[in-house]
N, C-alpha and C. Protein backbone atom coordinates (compact mmCIF):
# COMPACT_ATOMS: atom_id res chain seq x y z
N UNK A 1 27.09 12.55 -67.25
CA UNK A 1 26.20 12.90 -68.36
C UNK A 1 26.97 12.79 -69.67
N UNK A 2 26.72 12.03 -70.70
CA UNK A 2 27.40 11.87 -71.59
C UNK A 2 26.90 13.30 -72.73
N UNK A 3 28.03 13.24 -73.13
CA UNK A 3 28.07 14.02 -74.31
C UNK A 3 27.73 13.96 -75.60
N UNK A 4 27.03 15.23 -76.31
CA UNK A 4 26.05 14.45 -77.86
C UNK A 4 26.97 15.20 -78.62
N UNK A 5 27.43 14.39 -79.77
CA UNK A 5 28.25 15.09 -80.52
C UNK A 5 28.06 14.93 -82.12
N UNK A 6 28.11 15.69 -82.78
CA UNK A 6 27.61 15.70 -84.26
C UNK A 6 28.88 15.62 -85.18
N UNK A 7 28.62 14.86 -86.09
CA UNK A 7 30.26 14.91 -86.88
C UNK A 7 30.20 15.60 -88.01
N UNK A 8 29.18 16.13 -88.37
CA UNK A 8 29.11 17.30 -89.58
C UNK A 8 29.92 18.34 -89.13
N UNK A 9 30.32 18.68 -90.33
CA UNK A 9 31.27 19.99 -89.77
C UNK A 9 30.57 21.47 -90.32
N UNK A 10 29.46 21.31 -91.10
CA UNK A 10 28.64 22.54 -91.04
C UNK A 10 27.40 22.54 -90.32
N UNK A 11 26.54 23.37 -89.96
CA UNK A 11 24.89 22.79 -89.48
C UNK A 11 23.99 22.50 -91.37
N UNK A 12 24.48 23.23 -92.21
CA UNK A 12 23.74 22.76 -93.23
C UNK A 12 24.26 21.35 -93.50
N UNK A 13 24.89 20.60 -93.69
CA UNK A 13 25.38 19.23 -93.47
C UNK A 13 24.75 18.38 -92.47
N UNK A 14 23.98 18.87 -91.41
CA UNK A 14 23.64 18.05 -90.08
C UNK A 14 21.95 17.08 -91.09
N UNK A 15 21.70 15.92 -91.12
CA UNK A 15 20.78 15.21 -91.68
C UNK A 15 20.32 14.94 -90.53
N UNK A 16 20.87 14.62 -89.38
CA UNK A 16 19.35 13.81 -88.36
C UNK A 16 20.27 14.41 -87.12
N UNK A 17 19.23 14.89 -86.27
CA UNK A 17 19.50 15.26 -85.11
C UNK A 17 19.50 14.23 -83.89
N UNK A 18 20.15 14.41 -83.06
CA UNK A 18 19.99 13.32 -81.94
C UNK A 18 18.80 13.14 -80.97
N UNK A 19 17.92 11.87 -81.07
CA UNK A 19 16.79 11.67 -80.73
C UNK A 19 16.26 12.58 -79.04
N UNK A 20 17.84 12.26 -78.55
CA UNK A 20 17.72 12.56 -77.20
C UNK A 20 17.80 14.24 -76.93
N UNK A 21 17.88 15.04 -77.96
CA UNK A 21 17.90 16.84 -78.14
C UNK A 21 16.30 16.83 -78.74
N UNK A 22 15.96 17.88 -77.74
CA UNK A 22 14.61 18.62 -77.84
C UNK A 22 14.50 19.65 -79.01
N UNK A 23 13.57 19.15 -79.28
CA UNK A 23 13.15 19.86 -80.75
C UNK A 23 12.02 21.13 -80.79
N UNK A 24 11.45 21.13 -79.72
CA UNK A 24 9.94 21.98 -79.61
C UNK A 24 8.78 21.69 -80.75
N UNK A 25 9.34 20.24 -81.27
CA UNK A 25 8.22 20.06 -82.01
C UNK A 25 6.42 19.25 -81.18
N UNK A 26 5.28 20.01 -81.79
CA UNK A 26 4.22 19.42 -80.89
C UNK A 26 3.91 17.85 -81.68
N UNK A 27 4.09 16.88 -81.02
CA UNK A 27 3.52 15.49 -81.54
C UNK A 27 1.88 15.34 -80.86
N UNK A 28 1.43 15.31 -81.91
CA UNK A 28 0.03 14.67 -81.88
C UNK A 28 -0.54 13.58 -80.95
N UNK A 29 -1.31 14.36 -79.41
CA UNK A 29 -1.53 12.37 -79.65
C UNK A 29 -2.63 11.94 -79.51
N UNK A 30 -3.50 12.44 -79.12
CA UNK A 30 -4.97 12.08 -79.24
C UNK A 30 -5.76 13.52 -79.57
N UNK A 31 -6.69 13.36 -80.12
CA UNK A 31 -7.79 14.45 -80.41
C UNK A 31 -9.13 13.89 -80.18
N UNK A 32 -9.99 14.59 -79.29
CA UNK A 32 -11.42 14.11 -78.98
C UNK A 32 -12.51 15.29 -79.21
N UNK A 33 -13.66 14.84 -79.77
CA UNK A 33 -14.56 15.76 -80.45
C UNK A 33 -16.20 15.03 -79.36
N UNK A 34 -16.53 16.76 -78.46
CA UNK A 34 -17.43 16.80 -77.94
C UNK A 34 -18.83 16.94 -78.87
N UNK A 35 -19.51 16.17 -78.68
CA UNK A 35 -20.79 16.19 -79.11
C UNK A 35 -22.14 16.40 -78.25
N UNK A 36 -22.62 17.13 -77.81
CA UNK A 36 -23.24 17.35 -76.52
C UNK A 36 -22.47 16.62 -75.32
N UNK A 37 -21.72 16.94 -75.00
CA UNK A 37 -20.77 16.00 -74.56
C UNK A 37 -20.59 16.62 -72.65
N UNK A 38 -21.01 15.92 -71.80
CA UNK A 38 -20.62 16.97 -70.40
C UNK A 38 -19.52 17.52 -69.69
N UNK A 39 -18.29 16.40 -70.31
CA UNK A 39 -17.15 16.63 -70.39
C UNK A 39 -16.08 15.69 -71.23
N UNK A 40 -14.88 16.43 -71.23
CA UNK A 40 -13.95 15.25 -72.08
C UNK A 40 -12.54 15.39 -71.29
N UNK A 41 -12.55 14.13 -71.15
CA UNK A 41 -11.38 13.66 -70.30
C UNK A 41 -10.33 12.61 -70.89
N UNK A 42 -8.84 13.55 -70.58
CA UNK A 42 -7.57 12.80 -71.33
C UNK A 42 -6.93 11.88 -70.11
N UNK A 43 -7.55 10.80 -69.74
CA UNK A 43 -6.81 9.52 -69.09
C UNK A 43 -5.84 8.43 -69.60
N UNK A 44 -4.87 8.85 -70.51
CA UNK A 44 -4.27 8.38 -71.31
C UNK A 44 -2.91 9.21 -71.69
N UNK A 45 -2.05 9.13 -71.57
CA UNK A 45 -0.55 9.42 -72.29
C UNK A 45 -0.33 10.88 -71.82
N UNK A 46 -0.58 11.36 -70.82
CA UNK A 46 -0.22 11.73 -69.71
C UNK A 46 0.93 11.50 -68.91
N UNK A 47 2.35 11.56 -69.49
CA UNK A 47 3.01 10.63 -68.30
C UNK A 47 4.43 11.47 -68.38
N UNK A 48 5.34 10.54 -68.50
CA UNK A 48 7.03 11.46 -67.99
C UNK A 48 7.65 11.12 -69.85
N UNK A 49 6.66 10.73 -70.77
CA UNK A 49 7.61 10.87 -71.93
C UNK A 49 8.14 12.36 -72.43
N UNK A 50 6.54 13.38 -72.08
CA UNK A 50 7.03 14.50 -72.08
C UNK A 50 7.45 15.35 -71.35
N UNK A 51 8.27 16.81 -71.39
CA UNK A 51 8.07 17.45 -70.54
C UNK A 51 7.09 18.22 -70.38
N UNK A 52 6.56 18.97 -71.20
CA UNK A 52 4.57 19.75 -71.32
C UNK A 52 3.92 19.16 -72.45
N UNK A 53 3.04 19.36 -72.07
CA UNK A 53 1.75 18.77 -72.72
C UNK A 53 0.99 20.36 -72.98
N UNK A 54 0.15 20.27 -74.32
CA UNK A 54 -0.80 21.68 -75.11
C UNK A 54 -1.86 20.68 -75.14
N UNK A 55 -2.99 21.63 -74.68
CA UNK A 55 -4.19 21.11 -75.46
C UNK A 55 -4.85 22.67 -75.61
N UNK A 56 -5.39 21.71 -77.42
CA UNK A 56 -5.89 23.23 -78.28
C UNK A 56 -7.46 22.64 -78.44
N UNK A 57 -8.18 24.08 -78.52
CA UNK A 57 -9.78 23.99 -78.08
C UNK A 57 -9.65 24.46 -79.69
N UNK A 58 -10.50 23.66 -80.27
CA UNK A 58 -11.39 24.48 -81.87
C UNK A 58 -12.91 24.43 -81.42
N UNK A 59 -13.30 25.79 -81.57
CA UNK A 59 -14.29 25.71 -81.25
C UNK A 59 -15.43 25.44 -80.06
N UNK A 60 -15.20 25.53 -79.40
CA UNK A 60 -16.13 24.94 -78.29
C UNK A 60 -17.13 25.91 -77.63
N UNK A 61 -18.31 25.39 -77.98
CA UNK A 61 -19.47 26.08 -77.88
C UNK A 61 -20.64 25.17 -77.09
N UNK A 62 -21.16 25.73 -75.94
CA UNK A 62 -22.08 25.42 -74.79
C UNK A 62 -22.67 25.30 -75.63
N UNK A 63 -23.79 24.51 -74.98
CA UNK A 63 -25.20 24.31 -75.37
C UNK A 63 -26.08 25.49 -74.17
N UNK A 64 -25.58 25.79 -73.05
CA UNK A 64 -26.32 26.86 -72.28
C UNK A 64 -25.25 27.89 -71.99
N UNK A 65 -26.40 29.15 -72.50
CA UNK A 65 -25.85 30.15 -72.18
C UNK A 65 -25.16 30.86 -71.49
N UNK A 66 -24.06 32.06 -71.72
CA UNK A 66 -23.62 32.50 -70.96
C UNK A 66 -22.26 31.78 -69.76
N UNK A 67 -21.73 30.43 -70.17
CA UNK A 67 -21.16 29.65 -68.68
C UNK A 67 -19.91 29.70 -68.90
N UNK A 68 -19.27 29.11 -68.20
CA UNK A 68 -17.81 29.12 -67.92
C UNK A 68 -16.64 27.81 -68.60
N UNK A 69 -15.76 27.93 -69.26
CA UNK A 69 -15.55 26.72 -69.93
C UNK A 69 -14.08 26.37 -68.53
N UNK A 70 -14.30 25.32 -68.50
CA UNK A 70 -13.10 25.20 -67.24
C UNK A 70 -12.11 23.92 -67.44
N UNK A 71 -11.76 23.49 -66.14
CA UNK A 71 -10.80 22.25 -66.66
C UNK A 71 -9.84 22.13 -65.21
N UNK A 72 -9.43 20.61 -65.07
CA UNK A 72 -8.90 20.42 -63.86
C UNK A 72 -8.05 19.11 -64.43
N UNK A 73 -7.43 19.06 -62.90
CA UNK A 73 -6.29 17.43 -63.15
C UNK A 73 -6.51 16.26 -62.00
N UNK A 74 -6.03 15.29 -62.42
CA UNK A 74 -6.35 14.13 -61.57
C UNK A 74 -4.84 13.12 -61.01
N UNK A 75 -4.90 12.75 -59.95
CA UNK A 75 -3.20 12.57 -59.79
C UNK A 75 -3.92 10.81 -59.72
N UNK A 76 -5.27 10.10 -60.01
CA UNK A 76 -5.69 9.01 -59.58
C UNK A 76 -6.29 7.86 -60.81
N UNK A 77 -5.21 9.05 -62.79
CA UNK A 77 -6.15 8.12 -63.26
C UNK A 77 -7.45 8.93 -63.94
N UNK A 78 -8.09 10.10 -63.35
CA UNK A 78 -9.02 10.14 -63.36
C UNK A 78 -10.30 10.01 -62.68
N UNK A 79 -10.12 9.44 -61.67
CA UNK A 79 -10.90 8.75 -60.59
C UNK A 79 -11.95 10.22 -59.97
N UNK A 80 -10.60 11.06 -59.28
CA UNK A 80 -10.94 12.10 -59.13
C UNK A 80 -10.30 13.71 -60.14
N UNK A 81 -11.20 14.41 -59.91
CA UNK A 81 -10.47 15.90 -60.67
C UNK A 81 -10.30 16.72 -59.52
N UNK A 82 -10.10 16.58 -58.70
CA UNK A 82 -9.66 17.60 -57.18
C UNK A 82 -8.25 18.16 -56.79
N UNK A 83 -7.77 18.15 -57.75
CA UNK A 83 -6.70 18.89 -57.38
C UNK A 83 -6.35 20.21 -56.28
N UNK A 84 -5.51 20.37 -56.05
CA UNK A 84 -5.54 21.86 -54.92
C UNK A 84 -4.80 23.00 -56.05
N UNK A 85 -5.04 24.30 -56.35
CA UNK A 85 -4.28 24.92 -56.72
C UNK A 85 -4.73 26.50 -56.42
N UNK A 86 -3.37 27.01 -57.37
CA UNK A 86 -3.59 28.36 -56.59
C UNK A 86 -3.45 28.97 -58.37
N UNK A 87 -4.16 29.73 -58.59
CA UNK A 87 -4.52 30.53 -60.14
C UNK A 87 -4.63 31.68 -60.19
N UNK A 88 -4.64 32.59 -61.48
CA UNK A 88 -4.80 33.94 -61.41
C UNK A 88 -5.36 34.13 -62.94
N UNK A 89 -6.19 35.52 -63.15
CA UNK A 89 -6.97 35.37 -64.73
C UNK A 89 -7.34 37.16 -64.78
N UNK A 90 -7.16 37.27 -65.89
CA UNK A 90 -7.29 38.48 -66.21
C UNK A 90 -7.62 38.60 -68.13
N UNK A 91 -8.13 39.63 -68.49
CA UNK A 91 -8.54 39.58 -69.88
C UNK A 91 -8.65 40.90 -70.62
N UNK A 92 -8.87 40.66 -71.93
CA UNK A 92 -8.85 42.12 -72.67
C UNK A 92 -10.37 41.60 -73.64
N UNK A 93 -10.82 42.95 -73.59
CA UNK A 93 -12.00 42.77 -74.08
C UNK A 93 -12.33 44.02 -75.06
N UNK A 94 -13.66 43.87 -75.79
CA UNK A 94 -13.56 44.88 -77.05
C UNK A 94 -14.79 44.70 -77.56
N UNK A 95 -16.04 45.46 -77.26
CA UNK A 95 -17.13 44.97 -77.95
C UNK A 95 -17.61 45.55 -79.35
N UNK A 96 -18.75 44.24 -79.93
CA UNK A 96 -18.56 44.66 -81.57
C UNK A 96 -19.08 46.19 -81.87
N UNK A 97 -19.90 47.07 -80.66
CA UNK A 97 -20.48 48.34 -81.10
C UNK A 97 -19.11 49.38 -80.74
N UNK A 98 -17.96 48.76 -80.49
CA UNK A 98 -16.77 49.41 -80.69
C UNK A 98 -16.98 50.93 -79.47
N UNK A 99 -17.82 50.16 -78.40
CA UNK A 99 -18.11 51.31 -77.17
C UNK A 99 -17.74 50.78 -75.65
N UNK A 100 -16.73 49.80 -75.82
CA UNK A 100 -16.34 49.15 -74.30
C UNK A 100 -15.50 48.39 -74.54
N UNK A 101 -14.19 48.79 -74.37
CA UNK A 101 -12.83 48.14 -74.60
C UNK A 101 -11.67 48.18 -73.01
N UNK A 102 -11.14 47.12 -72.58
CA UNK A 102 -10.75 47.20 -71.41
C UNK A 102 -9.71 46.09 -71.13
N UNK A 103 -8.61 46.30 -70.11
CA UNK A 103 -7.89 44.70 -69.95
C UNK A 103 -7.89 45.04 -68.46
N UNK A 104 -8.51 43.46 -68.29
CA UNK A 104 -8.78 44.15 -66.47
C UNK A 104 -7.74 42.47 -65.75
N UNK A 105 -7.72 42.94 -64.38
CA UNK A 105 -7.96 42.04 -63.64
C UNK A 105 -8.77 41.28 -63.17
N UNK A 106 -9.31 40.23 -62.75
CA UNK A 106 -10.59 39.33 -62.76
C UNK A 106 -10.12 38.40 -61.48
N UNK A 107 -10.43 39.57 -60.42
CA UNK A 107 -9.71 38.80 -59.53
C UNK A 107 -11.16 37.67 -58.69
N UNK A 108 -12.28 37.61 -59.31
CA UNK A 108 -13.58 36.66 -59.07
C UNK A 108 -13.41 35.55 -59.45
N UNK A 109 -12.45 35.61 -60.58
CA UNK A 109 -12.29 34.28 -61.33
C UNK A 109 -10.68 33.65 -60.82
N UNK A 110 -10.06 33.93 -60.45
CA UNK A 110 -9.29 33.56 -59.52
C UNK A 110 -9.29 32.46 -58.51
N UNK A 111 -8.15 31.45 -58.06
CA UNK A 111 -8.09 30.64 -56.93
C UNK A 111 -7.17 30.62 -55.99
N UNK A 112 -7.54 30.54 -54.92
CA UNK A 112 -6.51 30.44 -53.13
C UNK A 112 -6.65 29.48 -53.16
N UNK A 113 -5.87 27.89 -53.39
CA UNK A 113 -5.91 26.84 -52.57
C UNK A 113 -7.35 26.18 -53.07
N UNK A 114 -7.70 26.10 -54.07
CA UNK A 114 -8.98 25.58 -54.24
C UNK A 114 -8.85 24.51 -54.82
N UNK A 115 -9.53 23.57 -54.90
CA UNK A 115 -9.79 22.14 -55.45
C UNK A 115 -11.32 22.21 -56.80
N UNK A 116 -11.57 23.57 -56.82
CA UNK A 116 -12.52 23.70 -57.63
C UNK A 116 -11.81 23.65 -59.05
N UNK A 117 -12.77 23.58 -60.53
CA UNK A 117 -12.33 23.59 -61.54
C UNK A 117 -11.81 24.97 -62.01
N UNK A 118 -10.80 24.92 -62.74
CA UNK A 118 -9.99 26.68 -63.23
C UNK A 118 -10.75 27.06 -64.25
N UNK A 119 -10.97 28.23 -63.98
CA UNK A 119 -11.59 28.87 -65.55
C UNK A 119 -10.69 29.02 -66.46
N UNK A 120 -11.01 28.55 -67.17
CA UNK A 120 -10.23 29.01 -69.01
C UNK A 120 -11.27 29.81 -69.29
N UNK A 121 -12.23 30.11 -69.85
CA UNK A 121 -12.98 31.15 -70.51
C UNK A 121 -14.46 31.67 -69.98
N UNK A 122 -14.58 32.59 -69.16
CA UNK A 122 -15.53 33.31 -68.75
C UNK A 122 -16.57 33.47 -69.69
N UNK A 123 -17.83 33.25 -69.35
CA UNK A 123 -19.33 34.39 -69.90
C UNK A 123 -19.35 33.64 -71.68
N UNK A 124 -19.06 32.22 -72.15
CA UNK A 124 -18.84 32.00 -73.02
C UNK A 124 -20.68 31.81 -73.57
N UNK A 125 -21.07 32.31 -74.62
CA UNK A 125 -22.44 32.54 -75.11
C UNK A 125 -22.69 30.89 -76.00
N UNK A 126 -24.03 30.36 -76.44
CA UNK A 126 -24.06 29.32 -77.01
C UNK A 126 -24.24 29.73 -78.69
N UNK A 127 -24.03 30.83 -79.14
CA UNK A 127 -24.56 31.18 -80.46
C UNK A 127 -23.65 30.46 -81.28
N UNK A 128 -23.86 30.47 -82.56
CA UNK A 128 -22.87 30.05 -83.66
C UNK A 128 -21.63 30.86 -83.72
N UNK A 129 -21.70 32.06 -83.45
CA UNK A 129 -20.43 33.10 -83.52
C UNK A 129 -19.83 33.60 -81.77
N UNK A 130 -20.03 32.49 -81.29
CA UNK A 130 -19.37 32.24 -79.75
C UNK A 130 -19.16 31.25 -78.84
N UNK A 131 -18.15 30.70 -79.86
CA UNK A 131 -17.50 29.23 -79.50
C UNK A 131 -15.82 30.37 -78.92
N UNK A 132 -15.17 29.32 -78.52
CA UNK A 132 -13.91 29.75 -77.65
C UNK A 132 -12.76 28.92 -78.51
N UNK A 133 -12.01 29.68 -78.32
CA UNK A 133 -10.77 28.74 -79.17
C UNK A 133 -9.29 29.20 -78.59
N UNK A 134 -8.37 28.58 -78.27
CA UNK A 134 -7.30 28.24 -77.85
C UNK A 134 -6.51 27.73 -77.24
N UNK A 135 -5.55 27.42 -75.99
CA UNK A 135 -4.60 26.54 -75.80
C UNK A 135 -4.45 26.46 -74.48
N UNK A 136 -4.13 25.09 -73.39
CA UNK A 136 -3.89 25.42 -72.26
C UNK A 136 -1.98 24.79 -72.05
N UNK A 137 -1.60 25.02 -71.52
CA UNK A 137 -0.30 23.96 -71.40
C UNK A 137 0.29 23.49 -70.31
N UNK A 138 0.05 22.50 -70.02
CA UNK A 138 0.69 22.15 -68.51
C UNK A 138 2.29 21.42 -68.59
N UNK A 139 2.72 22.07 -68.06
CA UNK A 139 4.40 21.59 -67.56
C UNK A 139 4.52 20.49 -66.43
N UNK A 140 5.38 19.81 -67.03
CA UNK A 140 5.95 18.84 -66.13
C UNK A 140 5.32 17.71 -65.84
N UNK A 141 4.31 17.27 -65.59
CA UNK A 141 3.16 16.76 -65.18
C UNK A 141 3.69 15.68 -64.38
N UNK A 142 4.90 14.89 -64.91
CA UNK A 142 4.94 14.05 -63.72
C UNK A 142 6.25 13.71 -62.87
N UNK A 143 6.31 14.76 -62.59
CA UNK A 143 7.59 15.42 -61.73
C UNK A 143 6.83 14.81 -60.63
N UNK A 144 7.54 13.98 -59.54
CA UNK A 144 7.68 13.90 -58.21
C UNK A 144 8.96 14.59 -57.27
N UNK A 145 8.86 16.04 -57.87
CA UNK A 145 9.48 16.66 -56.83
C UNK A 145 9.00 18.44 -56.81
N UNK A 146 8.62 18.88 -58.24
CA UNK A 146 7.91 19.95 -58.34
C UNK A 146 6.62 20.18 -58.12
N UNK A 147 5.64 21.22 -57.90
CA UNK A 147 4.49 21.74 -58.22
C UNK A 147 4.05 21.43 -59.85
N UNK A 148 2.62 21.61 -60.56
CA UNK A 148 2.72 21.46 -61.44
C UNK A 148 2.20 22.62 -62.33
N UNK A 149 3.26 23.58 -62.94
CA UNK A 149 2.51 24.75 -63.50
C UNK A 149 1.64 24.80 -64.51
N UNK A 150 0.53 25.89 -65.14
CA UNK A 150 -0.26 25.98 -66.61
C UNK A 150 -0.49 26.87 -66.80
N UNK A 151 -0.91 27.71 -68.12
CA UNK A 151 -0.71 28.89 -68.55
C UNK A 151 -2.10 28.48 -69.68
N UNK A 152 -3.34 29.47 -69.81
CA UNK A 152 -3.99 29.34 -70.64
C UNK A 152 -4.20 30.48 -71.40
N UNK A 153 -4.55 30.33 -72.77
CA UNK A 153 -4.70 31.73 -73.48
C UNK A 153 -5.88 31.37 -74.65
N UNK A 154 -7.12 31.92 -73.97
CA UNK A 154 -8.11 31.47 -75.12
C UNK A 154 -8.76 32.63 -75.93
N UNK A 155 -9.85 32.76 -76.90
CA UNK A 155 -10.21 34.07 -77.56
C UNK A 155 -11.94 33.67 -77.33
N UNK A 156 -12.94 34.43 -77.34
CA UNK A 156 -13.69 34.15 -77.80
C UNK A 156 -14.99 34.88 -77.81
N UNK A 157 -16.00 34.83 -78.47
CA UNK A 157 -17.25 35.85 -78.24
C UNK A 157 -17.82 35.61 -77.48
N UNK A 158 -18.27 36.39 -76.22
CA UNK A 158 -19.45 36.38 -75.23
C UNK A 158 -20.57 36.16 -75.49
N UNK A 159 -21.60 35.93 -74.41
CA UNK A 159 -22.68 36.14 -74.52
C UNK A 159 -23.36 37.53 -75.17
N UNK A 160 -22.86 38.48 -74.74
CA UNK A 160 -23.23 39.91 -75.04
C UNK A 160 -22.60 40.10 -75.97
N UNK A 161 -21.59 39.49 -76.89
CA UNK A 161 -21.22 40.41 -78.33
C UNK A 161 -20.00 41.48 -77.84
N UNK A 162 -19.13 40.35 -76.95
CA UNK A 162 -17.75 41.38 -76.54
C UNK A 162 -16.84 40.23 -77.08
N UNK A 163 -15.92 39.95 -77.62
CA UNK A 163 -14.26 39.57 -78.10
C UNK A 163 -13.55 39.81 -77.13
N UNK A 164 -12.99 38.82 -76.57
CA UNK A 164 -12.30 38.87 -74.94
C UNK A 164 -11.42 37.81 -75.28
N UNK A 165 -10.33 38.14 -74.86
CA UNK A 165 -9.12 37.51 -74.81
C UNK A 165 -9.06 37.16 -73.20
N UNK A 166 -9.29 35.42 -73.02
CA UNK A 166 -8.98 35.45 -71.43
C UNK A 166 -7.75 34.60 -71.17
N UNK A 167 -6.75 35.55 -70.25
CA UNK A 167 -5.67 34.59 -69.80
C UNK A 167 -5.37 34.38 -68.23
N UNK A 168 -5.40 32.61 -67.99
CA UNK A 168 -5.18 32.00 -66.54
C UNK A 168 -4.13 31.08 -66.66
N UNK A 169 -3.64 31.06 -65.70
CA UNK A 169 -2.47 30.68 -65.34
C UNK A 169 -2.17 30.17 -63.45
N UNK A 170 -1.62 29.27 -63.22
CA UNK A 170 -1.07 28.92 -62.08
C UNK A 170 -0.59 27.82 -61.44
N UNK A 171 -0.96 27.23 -60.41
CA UNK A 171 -0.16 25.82 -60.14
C UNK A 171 -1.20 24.93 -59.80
N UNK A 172 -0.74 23.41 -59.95
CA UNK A 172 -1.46 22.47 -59.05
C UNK A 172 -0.05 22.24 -58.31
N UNK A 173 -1.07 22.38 -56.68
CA UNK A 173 0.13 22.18 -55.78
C UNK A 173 -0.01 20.67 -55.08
N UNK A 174 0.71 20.11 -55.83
CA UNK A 174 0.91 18.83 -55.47
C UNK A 174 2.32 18.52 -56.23
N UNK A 175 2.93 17.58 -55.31
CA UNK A 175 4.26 16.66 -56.04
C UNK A 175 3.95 15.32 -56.55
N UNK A 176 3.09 14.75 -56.57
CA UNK A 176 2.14 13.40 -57.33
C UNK A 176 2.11 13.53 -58.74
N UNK A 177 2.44 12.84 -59.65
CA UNK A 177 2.10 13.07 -61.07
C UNK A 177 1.01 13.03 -61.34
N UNK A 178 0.83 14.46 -62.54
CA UNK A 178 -0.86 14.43 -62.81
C UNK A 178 -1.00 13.56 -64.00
N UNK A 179 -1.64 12.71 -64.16
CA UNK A 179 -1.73 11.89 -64.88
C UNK A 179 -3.11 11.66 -66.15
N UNK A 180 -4.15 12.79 -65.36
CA UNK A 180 -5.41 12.80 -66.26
C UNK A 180 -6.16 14.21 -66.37
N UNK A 181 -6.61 15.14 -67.29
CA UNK A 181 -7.20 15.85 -67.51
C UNK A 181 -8.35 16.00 -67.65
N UNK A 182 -9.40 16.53 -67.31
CA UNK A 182 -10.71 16.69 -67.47
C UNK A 182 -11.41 18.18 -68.24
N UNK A 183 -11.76 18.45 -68.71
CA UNK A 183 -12.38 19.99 -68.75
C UNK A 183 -13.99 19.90 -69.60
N UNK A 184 -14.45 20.56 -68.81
CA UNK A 184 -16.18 20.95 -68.94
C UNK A 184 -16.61 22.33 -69.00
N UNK A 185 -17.86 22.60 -68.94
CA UNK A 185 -18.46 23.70 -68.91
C UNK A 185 -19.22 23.92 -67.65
N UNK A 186 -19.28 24.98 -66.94
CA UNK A 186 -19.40 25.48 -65.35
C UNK A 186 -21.16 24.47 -65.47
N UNK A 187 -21.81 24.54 -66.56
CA UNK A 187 -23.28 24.19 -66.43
C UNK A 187 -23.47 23.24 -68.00
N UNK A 188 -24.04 22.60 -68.29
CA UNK A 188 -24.44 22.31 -69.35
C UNK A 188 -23.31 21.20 -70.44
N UNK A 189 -23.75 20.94 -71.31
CA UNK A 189 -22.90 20.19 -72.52
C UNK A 189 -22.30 21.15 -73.00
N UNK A 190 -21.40 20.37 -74.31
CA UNK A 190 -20.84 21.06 -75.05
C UNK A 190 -20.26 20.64 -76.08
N UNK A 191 -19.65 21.21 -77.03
CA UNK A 191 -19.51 20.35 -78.68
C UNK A 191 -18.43 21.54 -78.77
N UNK A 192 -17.25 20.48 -79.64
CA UNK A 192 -16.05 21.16 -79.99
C UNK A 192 -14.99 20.21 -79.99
N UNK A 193 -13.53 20.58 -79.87
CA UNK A 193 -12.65 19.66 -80.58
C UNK A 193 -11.68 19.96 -79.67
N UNK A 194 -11.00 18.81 -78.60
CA UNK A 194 -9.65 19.07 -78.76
C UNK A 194 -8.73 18.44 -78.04
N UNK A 195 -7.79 19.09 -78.79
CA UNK A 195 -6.41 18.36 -79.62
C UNK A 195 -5.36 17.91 -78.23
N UNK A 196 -5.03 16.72 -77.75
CA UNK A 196 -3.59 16.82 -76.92
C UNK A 196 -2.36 16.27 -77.66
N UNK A 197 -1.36 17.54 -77.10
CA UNK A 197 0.09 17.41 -78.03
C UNK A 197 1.13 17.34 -77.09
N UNK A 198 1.89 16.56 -76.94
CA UNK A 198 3.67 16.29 -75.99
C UNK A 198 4.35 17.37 -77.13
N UNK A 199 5.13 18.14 -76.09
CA UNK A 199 6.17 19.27 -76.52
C UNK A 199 7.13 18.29 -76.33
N UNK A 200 7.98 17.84 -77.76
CA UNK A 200 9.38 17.00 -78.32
C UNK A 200 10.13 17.87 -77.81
């Protein structure tokens, strides 16, 4: 393993860092905007340049009430979204009449070994003031020798007028590189924005 070596002799002196040292900066690389849309799928730049990949939700608001905003991976391209994994989800919640506040376990929304889609955001309402917004991040993606982990953390207003913070997290258990993303809503369209970024 060769060695990176800097010839500044202060760090305020250092002008360019070495391409090959990780920066944690997020690079941009595609952004797609749902318009009644049934789902939106990243089959594209997906691959071993990075080590994780973020994708950030602005906004995303069903067209039918009440459903589930979800999301899965594809080791084929896209072909299929069947992955196998094993997940876990839990949330904090707070409603606006300031009379039901709670952080529970959600062990319904949960997966053993399932090939079904993961919930990112439970009970999401279609109103103007209950769209969902935040981030999922998958690691590694095209490791042929690990599992592939993700961690989601979204915010958003319910159907009923509760502010719920929902967070899921877990593996796709496969050693195949995942190569394509999908995510939809449990029922219906949907309109909203979002963003995929490679962690530099």
């Amino acid at each position: 393993m060769a060695l990176i070596s800097v010839s500044n002799n202060a760090l305020q002196n250092i002008t360019v860092i070495p391409a090959s040292v990780a920066s944690g900066a997020l690079v941009l690389l595609s952004t797609q905007t749902a318009s009644s849309s049934a789902s939106i799928s990243f089959t594209s730049g997906i691959d071993s340049t990075y080590d994780s990949y973020v994708f950030k939700f602005i906004d995303i608001n069903p067209a039918t009430d009440n459903v589930d905003f979800t999301f899965n991976g594809s080791t084929d391209g896209g072909s299929n979204y069947n992955i196998t994994k094993t997940t876990t989800f839990f949330n904090a919640y707070h409603d606006e009449a300031d009379t039901g506040t709670a952080l529970t376990y959600q062990g319904g929304n949960d997966q053993a070994q399932s090939t079904a889609f993961t919930i990112i955001a439970t009970a999401v309402g279609n109103g103007a003031d209950e769209s969902v917004s935040g981030t999922t991040q998958l690691f590694n993606p095209s490791s042929s020798v690990f599992v592939k982990h993700f961690i989601s953390n979204v915010t958003k207003n319910s159907y009923n007028d509760y502010c719920i913070n929902d967070y899921s997290a877990g593996y796709f258990n496969t050693t195949s590189a995942i190569d394509a993303v999908q995510f939809k809503m449990s029922s219906g369209n949907f309109d909203g924005i979002i963003k995929m970024y490679g962690v530099k």
